[in-house]
PDB file of N, CA and C in Angstrom:
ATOM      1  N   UNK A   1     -33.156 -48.135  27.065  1.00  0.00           N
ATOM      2  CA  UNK A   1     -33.736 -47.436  28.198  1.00  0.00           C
ATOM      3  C   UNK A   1     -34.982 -46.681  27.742  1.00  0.00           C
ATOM      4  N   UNK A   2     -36.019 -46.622  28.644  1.00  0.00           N
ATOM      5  CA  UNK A   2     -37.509 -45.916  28.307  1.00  0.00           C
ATOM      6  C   UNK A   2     -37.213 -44.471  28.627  1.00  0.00           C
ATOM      7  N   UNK A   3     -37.637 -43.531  27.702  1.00  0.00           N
ATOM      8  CA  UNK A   3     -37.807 -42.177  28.445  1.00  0.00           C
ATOM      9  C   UNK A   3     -39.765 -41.647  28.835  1.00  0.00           C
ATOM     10  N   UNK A   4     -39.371 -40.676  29.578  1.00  0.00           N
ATOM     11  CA  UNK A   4     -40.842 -40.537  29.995  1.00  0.00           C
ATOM     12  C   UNK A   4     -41.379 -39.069  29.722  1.00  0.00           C
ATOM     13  N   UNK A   5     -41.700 -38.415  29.399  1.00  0.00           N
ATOM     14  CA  UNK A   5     -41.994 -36.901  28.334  1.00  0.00           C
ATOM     15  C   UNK A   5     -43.601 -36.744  28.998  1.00  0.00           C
ATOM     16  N   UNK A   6     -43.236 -35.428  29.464  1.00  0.00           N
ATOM     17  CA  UNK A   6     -44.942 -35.267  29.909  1.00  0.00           C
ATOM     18  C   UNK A   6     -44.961 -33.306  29.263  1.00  0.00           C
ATOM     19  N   UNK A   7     -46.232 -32.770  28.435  1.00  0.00           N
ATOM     20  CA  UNK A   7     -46.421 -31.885  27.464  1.00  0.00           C
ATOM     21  C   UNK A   7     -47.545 -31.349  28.277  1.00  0.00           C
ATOM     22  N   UNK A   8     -47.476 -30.175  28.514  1.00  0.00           N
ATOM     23  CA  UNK A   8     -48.860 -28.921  28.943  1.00  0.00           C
ATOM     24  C   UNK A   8     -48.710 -28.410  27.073  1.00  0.00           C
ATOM     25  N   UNK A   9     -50.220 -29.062  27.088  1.00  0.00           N
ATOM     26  CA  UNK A   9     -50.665 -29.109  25.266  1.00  0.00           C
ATOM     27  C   UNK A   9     -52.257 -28.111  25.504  1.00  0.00           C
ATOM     28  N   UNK A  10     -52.341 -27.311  24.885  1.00  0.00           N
ATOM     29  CA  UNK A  10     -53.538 -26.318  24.414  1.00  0.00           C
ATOM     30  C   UNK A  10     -54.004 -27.017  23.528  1.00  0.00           C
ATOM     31  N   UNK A  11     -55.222 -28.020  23.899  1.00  0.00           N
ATOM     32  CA  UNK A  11     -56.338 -28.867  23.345  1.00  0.00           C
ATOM     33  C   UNK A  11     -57.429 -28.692  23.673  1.00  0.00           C
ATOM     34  N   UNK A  12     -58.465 -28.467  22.944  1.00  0.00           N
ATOM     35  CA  UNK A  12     -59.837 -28.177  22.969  1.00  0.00           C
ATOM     36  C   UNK A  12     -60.583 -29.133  22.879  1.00  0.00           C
ATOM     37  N   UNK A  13     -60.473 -30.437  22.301  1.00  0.00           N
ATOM     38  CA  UNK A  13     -61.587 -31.597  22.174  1.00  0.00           C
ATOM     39  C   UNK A  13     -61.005 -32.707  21.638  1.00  0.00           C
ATOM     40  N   UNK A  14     -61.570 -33.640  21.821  1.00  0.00           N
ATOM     41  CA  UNK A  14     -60.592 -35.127  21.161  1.00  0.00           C
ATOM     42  C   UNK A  14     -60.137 -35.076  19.926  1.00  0.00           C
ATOM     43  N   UNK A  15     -61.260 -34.240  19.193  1.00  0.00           N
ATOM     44  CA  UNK A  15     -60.394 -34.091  17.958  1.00  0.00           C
ATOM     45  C   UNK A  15     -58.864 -33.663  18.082  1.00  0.00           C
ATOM     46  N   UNK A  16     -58.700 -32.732  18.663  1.00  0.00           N
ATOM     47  CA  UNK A  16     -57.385 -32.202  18.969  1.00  0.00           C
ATOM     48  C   UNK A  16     -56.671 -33.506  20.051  1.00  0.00           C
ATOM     49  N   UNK A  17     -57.202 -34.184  20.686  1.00  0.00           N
ATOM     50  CA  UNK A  17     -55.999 -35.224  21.425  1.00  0.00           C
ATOM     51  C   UNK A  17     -56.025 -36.507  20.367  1.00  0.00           C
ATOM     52  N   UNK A  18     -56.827 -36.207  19.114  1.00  0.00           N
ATOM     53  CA  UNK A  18     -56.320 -37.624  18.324  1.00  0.00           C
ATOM     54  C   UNK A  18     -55.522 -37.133  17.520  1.00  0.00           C
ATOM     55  N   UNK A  19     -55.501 -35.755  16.911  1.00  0.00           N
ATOM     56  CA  UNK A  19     -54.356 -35.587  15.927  1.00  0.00           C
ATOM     57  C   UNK A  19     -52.882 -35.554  16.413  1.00  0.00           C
ATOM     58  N   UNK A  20     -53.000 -34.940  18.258  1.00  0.00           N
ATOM     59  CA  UNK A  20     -51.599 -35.397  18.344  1.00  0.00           C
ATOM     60  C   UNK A  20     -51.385 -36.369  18.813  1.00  0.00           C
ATOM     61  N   UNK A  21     -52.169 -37.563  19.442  1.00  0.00           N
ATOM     62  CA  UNK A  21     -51.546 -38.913  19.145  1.00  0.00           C
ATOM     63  C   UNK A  21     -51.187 -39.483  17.815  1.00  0.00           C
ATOM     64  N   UNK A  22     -52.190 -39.189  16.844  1.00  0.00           N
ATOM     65  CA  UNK A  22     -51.728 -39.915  15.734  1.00  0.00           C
ATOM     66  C   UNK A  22     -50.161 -38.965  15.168  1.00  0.00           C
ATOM     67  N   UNK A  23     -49.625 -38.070  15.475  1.00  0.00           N
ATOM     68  CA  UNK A  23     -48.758 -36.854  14.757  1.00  0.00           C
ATOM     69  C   UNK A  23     -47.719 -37.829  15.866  1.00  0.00           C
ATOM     70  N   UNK A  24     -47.523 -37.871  17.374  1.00  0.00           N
ATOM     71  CA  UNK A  24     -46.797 -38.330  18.037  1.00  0.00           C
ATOM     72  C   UNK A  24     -46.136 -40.221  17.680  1.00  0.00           C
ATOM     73  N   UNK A  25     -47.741 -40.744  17.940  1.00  0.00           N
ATOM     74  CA  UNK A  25     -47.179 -42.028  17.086  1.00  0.00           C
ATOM     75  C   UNK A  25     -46.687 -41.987  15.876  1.00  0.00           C
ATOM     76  N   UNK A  26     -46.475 -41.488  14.899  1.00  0.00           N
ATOM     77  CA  UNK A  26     -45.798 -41.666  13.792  1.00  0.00           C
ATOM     78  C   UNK A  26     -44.258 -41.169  13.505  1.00  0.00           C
ATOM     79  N   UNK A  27     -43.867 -40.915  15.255  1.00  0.00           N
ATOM     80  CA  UNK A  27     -42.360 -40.962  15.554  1.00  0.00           C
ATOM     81  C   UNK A  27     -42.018 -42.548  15.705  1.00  0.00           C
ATOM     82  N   UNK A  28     -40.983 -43.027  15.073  1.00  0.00           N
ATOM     83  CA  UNK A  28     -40.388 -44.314  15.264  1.00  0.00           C
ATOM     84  C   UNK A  28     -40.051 -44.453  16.761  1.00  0.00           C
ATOM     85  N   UNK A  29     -39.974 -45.541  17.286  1.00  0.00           N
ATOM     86  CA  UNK A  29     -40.028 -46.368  18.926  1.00  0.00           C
ATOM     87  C   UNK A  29     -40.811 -45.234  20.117  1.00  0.00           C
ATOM     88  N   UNK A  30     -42.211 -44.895  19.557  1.00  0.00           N
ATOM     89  CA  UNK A  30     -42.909 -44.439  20.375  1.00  0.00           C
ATOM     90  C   UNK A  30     -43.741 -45.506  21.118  1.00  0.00           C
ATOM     91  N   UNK A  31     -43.795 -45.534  22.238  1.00  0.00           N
ATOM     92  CA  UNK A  31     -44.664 -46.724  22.884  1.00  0.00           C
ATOM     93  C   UNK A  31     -45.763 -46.506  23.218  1.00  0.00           C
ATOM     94  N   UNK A  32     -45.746 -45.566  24.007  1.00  0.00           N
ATOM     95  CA  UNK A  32     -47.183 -44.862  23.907  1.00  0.00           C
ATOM     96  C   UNK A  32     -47.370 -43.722  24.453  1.00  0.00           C
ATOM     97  N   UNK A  33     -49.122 -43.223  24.381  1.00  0.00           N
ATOM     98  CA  UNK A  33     -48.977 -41.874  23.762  1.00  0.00           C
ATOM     99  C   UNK A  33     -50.586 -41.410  24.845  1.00  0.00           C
ATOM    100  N   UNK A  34     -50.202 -40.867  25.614  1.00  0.00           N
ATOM    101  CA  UNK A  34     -51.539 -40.707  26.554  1.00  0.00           C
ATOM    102  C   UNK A  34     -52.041 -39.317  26.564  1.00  0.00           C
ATOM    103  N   UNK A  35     -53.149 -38.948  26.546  1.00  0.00           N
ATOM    104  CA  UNK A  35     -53.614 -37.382  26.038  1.00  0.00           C
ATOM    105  C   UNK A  35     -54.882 -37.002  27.505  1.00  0.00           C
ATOM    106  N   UNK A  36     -54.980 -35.927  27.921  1.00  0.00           N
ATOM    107  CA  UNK A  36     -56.171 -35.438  28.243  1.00  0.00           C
ATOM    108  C   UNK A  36     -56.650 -34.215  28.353  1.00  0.00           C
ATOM    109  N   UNK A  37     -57.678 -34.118  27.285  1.00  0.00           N
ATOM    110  CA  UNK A  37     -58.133 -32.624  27.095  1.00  0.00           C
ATOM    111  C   UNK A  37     -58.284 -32.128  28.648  1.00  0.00           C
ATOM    112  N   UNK A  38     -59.327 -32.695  29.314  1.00  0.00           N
ATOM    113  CA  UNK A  38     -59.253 -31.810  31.032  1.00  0.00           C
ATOM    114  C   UNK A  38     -58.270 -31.176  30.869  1.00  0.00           C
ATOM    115  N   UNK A  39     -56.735 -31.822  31.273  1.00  0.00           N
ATOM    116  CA  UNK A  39     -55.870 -31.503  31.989  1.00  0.00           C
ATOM    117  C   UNK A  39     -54.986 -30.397  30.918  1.00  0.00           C
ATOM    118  N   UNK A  40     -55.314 -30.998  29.854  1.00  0.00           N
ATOM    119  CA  UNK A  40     -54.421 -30.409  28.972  1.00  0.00           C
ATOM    120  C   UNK A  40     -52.864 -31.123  29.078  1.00  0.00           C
ATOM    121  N   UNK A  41     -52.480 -32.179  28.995  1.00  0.00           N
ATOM    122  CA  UNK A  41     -51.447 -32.679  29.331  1.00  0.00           C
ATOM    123  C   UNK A  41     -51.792 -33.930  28.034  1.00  0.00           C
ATOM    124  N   UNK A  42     -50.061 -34.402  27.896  1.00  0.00           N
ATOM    125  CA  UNK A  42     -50.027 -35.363  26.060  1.00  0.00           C
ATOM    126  C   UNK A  42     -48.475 -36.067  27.560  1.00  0.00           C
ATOM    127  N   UNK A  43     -48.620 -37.025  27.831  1.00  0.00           N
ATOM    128  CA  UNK A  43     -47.686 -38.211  28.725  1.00  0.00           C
ATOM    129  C   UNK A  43     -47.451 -39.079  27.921  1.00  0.00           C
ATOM    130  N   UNK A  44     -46.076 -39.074  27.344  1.00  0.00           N
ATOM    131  CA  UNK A  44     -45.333 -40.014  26.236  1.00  0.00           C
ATOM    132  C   UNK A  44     -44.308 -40.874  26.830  1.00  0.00           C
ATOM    133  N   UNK A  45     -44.342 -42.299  26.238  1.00  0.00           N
ATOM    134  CA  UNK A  45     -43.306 -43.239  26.618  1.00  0.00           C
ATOM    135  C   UNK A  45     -42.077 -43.822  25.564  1.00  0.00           C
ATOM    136  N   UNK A  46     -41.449 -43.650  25.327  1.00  0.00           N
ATOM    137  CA  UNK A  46     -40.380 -43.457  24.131  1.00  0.00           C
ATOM    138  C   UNK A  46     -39.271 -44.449  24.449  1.00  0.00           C
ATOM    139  N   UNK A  47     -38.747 -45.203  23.513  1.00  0.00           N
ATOM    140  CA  UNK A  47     -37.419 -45.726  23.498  1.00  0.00           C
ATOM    141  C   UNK A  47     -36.409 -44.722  23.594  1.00  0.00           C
ATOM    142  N   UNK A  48     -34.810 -45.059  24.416  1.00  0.00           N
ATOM    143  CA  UNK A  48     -34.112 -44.633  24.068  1.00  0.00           C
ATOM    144  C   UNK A  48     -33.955 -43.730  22.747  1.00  0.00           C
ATOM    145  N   UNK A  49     -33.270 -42.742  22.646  1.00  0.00           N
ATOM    146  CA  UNK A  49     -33.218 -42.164  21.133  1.00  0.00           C
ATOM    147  C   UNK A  49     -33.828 -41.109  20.978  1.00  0.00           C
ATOM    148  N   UNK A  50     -35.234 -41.367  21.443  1.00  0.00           N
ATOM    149  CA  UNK A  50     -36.556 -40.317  20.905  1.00  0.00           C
ATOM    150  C   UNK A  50     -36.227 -39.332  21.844  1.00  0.00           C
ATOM    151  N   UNK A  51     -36.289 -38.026  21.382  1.00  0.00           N
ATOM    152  CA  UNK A  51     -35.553 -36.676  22.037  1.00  0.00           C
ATOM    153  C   UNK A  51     -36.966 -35.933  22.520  1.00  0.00           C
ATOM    154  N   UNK A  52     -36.950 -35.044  23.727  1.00  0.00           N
ATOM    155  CA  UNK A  52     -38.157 -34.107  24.192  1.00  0.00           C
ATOM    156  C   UNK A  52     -38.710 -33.421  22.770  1.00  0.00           C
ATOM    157  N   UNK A  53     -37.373 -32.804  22.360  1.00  0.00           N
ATOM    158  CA  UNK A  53     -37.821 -31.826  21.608  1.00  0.00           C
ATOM    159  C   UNK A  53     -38.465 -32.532  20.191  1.00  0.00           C
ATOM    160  N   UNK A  54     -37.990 -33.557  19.628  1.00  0.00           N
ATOM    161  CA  UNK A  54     -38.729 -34.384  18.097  1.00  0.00           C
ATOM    162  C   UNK A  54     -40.052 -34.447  18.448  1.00  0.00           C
ATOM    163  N   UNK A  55     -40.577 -35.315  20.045  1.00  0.00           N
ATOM    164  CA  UNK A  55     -42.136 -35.200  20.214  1.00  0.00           C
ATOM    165  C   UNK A  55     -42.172 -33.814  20.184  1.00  0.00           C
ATOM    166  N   UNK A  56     -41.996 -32.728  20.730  1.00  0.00           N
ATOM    167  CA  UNK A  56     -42.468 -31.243  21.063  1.00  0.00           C
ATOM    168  C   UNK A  56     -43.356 -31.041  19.457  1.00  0.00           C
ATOM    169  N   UNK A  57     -42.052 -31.603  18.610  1.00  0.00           N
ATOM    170  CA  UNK A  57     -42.217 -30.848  16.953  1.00  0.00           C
ATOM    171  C   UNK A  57     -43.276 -31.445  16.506  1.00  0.00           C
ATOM    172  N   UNK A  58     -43.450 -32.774  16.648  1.00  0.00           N
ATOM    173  CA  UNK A  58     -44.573 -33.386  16.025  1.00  0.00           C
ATOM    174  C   UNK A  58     -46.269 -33.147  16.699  1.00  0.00           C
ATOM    175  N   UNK A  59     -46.005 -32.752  17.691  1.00  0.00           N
ATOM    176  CA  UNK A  59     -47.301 -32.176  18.375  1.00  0.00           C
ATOM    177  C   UNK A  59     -47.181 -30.682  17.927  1.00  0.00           C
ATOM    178  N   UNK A  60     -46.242 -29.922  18.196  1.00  0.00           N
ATOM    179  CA  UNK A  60     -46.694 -28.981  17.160  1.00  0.00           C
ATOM    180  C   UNK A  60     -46.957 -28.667  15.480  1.00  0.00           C
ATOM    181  N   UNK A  61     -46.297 -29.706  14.730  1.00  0.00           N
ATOM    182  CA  UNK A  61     -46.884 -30.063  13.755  1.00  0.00           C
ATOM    183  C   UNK A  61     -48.352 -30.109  12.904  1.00  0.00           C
ATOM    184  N   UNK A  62     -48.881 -31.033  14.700  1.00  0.00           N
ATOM    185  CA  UNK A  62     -49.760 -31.124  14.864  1.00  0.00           C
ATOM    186  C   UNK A  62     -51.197 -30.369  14.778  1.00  0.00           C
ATOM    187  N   UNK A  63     -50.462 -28.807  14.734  1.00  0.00           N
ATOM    188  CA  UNK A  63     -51.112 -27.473  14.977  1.00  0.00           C
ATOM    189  C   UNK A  63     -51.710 -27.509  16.651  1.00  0.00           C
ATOM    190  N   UNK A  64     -50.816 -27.960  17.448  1.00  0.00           N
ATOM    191  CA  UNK A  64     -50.615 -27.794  18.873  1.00  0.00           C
ATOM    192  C   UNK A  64     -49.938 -26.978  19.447  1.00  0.00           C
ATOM    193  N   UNK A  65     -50.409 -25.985  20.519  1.00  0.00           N
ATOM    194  CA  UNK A  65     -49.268 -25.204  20.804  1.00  0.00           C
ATOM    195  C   UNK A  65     -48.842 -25.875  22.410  1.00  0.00           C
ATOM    196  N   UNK A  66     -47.647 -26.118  22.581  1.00  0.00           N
ATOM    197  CA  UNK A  66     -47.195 -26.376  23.265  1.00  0.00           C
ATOM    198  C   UNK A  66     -46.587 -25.514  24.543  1.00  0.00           C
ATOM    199  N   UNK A  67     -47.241 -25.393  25.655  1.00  0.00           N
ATOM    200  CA  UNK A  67     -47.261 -24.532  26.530  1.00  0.00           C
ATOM    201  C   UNK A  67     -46.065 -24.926  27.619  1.00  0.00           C
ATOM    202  N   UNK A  68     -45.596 -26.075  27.860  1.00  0.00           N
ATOM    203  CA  UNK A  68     -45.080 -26.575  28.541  1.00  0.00           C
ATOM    204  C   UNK A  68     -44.220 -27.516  28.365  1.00  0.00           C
ATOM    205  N   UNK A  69     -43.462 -28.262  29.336  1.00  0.00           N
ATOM    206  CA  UNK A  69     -43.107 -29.872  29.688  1.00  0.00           C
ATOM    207  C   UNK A  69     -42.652 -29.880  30.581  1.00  0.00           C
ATOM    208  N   UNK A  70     -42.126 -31.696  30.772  1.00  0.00           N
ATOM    209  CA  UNK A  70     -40.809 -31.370  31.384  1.00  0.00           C
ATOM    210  C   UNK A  70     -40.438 -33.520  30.995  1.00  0.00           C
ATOM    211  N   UNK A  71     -39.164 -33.801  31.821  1.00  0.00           N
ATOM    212  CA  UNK A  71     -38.425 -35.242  31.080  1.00  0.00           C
ATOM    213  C   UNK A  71     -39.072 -35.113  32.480  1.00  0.00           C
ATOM    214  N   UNK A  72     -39.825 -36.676  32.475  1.00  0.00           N
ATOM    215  CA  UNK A  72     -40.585 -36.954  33.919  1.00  0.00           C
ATOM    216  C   UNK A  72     -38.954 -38.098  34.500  1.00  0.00           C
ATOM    217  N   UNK A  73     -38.569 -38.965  33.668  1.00  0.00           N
ATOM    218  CA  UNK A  73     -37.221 -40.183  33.759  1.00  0.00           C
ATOM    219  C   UNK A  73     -36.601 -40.124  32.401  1.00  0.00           C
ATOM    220  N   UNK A  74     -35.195 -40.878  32.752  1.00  0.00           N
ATOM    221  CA  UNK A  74     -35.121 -40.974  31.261  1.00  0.00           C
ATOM    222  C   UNK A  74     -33.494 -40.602  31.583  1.00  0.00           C
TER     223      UNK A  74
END
């Protein structure tokens, strides 16, 4: 089953929406990984398994602060 993960992310410039795609993709059965500084929003598509909170960590990892979410399906 797909889950669907949508992140209110404090990003300033692509630099900041490529480090947390690349920090997000390097979770195992991530499918994909959609970012937009405008909005400030990181919309993730995940296999079964992959938990809200593992993406949360890896975007904050990321040196992202994470302002938000919510499980859009899943």
């Amino acid at each position: 089953m797909t889950q669907f993960y949508e992140y209110d992310v404090q990003m300033s410039c692509g630099g900041c929406a490529s480090a947390v795609r690349t920090a997000v993709n390097s979770l195992p059965d991530v499918q994909s990984v959609e970012t937009s500084v405008e909005k400030q929003k990181v919309n993730v598509t995940v296999a079964d398994g992959v938990t809200f909170d593992q993406v949360k960590l890896a975007i904050e990892n990321a040196g992202k602060h994470v302002k938000g979410g919510k499980i859009i399906a899943g």
